[in-house]
Protein backbone atom coordinates (compact mmCIF):
# COMPACT_ATOMS: atom_id res chain seq x y z
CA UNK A 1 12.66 2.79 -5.03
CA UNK A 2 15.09 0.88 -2.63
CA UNK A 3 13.49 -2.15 -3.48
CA UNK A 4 13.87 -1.04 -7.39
CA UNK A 5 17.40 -0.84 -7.28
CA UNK A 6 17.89 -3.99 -5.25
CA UNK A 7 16.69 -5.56 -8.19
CA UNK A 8 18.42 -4.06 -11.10
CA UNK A 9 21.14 -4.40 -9.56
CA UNK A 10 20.86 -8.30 -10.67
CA UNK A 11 20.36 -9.39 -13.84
CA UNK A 12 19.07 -12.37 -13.36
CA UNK A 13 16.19 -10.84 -12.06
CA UNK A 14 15.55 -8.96 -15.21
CA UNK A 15 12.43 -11.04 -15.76
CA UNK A 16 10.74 -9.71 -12.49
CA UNK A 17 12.03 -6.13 -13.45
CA UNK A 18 9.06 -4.91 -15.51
CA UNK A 19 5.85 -5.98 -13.51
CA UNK A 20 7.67 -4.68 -10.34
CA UNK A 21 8.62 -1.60 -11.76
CA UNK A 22 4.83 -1.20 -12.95
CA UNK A 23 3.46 -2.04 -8.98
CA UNK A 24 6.01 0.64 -7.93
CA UNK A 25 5.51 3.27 -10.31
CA UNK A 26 1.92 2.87 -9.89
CA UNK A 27 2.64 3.07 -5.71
CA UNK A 28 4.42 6.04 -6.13
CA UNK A 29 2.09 7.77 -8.39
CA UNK A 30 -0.52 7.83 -5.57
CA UNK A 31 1.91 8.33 -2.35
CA UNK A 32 3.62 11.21 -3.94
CA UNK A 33 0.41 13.51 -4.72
CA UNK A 34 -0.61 12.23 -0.91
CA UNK A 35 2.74 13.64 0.28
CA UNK A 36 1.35 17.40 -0.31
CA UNK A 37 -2.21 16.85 0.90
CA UNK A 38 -3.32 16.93 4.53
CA UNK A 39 -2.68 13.53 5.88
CA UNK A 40 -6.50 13.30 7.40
CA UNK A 41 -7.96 14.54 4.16
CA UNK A 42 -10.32 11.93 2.22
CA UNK A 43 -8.13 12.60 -1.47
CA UNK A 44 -4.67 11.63 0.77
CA UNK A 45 -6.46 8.69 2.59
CA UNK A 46 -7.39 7.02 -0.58
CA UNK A 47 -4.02 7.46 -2.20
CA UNK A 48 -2.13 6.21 0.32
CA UNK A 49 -4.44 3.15 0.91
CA UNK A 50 -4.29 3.03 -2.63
CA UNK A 51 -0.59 3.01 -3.28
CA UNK A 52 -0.76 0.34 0.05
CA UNK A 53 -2.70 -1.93 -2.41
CA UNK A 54 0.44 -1.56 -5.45
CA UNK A 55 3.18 -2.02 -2.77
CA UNK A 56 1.46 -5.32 -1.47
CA UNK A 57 1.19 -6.37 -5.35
CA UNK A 58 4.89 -5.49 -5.43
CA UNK A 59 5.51 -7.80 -2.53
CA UNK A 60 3.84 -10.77 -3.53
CA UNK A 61 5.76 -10.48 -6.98
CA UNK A 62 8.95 -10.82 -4.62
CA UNK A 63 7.50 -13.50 -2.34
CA UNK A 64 6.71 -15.63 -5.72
CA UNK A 65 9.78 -15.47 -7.65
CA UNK A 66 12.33 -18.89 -6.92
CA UNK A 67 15.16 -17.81 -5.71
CA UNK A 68 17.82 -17.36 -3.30
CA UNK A 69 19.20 -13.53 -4.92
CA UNK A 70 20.44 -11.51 -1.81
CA UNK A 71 18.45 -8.72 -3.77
CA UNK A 72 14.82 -10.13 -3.55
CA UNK A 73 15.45 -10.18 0.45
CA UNK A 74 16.77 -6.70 0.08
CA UNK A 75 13.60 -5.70 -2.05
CA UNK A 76 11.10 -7.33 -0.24
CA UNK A 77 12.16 -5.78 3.28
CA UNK A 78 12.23 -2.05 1.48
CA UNK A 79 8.36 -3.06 0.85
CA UNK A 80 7.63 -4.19 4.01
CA UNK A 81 9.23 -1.39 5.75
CA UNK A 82 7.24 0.85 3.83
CA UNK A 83 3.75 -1.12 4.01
CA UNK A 84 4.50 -0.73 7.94
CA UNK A 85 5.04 2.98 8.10
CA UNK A 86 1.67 3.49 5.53
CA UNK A 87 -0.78 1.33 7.68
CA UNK A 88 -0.82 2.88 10.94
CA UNK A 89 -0.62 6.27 9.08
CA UNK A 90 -3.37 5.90 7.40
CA UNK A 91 -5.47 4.23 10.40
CA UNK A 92 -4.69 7.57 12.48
CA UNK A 93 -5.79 9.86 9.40
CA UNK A 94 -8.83 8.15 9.34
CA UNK A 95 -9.53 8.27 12.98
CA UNK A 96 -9.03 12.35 12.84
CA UNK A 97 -11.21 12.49 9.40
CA UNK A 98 -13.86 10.83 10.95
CA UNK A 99 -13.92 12.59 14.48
CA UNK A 100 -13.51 16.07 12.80
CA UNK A 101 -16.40 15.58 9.81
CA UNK A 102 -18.70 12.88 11.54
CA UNK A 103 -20.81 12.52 14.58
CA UNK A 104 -19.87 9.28 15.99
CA UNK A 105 -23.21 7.61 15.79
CA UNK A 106 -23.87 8.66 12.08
CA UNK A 107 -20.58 6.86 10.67
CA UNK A 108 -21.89 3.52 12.08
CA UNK A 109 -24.87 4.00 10.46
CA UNK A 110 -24.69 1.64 7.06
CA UNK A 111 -25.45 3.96 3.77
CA UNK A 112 -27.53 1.30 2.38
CA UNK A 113 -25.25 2.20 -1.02
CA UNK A 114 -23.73 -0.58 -3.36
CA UNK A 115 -19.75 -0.58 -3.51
CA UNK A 116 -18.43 -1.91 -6.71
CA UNK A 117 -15.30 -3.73 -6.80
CA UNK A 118 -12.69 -4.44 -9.32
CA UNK A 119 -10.54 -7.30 -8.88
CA UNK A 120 -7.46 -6.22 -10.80
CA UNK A 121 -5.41 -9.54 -10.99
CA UNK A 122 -7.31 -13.32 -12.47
CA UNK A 123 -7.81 -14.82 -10.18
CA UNK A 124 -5.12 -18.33 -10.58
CA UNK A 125 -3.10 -20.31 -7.60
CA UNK A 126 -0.75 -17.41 -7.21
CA UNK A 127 -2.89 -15.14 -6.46
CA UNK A 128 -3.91 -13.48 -2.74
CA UNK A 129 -7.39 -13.64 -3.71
CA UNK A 130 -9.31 -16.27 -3.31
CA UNK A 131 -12.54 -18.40 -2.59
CA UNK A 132 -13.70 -19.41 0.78
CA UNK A 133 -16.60 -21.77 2.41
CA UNK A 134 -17.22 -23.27 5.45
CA UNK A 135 -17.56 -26.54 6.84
CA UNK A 136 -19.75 -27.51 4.23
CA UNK A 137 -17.71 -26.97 0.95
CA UNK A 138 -20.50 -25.17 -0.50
CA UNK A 139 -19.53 -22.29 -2.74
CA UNK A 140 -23.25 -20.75 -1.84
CA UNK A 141 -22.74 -20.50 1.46
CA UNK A 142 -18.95 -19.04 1.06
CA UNK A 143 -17.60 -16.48 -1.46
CA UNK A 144 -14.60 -14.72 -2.36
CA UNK A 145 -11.83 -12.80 -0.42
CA UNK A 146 -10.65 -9.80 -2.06
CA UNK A 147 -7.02 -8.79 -0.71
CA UNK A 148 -6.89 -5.01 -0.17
CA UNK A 149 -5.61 -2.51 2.15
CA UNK A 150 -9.16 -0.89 1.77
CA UNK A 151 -11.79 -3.11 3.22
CA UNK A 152 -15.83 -2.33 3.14
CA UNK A 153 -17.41 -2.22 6.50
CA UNK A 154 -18.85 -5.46 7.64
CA UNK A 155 -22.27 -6.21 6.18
CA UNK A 156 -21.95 -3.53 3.33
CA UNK A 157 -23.41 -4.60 -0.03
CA UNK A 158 -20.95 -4.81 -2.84
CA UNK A 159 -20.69 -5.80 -6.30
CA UNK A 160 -17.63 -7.75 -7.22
CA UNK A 161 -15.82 -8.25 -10.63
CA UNK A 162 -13.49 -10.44 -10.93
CA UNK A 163 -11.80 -13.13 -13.78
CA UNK A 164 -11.13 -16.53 -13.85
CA UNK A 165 -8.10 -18.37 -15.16
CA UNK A 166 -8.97 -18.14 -19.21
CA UNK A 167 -10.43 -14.57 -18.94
CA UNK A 168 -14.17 -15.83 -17.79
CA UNK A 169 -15.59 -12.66 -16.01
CA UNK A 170 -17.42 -13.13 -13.41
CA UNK A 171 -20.04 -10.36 -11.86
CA UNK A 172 -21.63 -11.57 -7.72
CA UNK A 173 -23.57 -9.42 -5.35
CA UNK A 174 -22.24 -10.09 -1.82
CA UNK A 175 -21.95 -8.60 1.98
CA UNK A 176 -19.11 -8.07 3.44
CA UNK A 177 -18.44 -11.32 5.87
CA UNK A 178 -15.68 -10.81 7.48
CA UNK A 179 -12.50 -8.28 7.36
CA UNK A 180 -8.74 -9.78 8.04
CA UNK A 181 -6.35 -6.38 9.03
CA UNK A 182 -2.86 -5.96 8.22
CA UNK A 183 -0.90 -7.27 10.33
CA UNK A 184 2.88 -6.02 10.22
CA UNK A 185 4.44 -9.19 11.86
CA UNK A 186 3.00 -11.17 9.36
CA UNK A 187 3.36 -9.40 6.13
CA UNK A 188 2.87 -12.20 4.26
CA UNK A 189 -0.63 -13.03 4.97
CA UNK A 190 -2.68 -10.97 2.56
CA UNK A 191 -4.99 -7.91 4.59
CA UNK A 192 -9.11 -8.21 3.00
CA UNK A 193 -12.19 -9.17 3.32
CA UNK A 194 -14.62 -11.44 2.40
CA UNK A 195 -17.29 -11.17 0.24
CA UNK A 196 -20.28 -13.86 1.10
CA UNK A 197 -22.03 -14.41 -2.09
CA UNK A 198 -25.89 -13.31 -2.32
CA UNK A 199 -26.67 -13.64 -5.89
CA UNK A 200 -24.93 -15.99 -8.61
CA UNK A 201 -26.02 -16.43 -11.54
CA UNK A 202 -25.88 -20.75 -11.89
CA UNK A 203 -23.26 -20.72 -14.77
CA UNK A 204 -21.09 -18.69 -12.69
CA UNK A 205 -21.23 -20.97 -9.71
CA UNK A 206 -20.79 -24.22 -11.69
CA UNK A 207 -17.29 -22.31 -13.62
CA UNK A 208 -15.96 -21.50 -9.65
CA UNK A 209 -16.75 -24.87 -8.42
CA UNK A 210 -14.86 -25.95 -11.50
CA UNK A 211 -12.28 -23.90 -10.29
CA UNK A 212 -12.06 -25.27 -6.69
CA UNK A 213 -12.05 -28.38 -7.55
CA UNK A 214 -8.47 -28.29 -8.77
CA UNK A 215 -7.54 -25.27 -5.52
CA UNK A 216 -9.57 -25.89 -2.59
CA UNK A 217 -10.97 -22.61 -1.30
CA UNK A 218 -9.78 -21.03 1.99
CA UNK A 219 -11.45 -22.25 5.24
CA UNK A 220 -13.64 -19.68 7.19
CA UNK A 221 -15.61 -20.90 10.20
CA UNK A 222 -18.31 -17.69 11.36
CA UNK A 223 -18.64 -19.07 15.01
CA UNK A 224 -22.57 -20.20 14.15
């Protein structure tokens, strides 16, 4: 709400006004029914992480607007201040979820299950999501990375939805390839994970490669 106020409190920033008020409202809406549950329970968890993802949306409204208003520095840092208090938070409630409800060796154990995931924002060159590939270039042996404060384990299957710019949707089975943390001294590099494609359908593939031919996908070398 700090970072709210920072902002009405210009009004030339009365364009940005709405869509942050939206990212916070939605924040707050899942860290204040978290505030009354037991930090290490799973319904608190997934708020928080949850309202993590609508502050980060928040931020990179802030980080994208042009210009030099003493109030988007003042907004941005209420953000970040709070993004840094959430994410070890939430890290330690998971630790004591997971000790107290399951045996060590069983939560290593993959399910085997399917996550699906939503993509909220289309994908465009604003965006934190984003493709990736290799040395090669080759969309096949890349895929997407989904920016989220609530990253699959490493090798789980998932089922992504996401848009392209024009409102093309786009539906890809994947593994998780990789998972990039949150790191609090660089708040402006996007937390995730990437998603290496295992089944495309061919029109999808050709409509992304038309896509990264105009912004290059991230580079993500595996160590092979």
């Amino acid at each position: 709400m700090a970072g709210l106020e920072a902002c009405q409190a210009d009004p030339t920033l009365a364009d940005t006004l709405e869509l942050l008020a939206k990212n916070l409202a939605q924040a707050q809406g899942k860290l204040f029914p978290a505030s009354k549950l037991p930090a290490d329970s799973p319904a608190a968890i997934d708020m928080m992480r949850r309202g993590m993802d609508y502050l980060a949306q928040a931020l990179k409204t802030l980080q994208d607007i042009s210009s030099d208003s003493p109030a988007i520095g003042a907004a941005a840092r209420a953000i970040a201040q709070a993004l840094q208090v959430l994410h070890p938070a939430v890290l330690v409630a998971k630790e004591e979820a997971v000790k107290r409800s399951v045996p060590p060796a069983a939560a290593a154990k993959p399910t085997g299950e399917t996550a699906s995931i939503n993509v909220q924002t289309m994908l465009n060159m604003n965006t934190d999501h984003q493709f990736y590939a290799g040395f090669s270039e080759n969309i096949d042996e890349g895929g997407i990375f989904v920016a989220t404060f609530d990253p699959k384990p490493i090798d789980a299957r998932v089922i992504v939805n996401f848009k392209l710019p024009g409102g093309r949707p786009v539906t890809a089975r994947g593994r998780v390839h990789f998972v990039r943390e949150y790191n609090p001294t660089t708040p402006d590099v996007a937390p995730g994970m990437g998603v290496q494609f295992t089944d495309l359908l061919p029109e999808d593939r050709k409509a992304i490669e038309e896509y990264i031919s105009h912004r290059a996908p991230m580079f993500y070398d595996d160590g092979k």
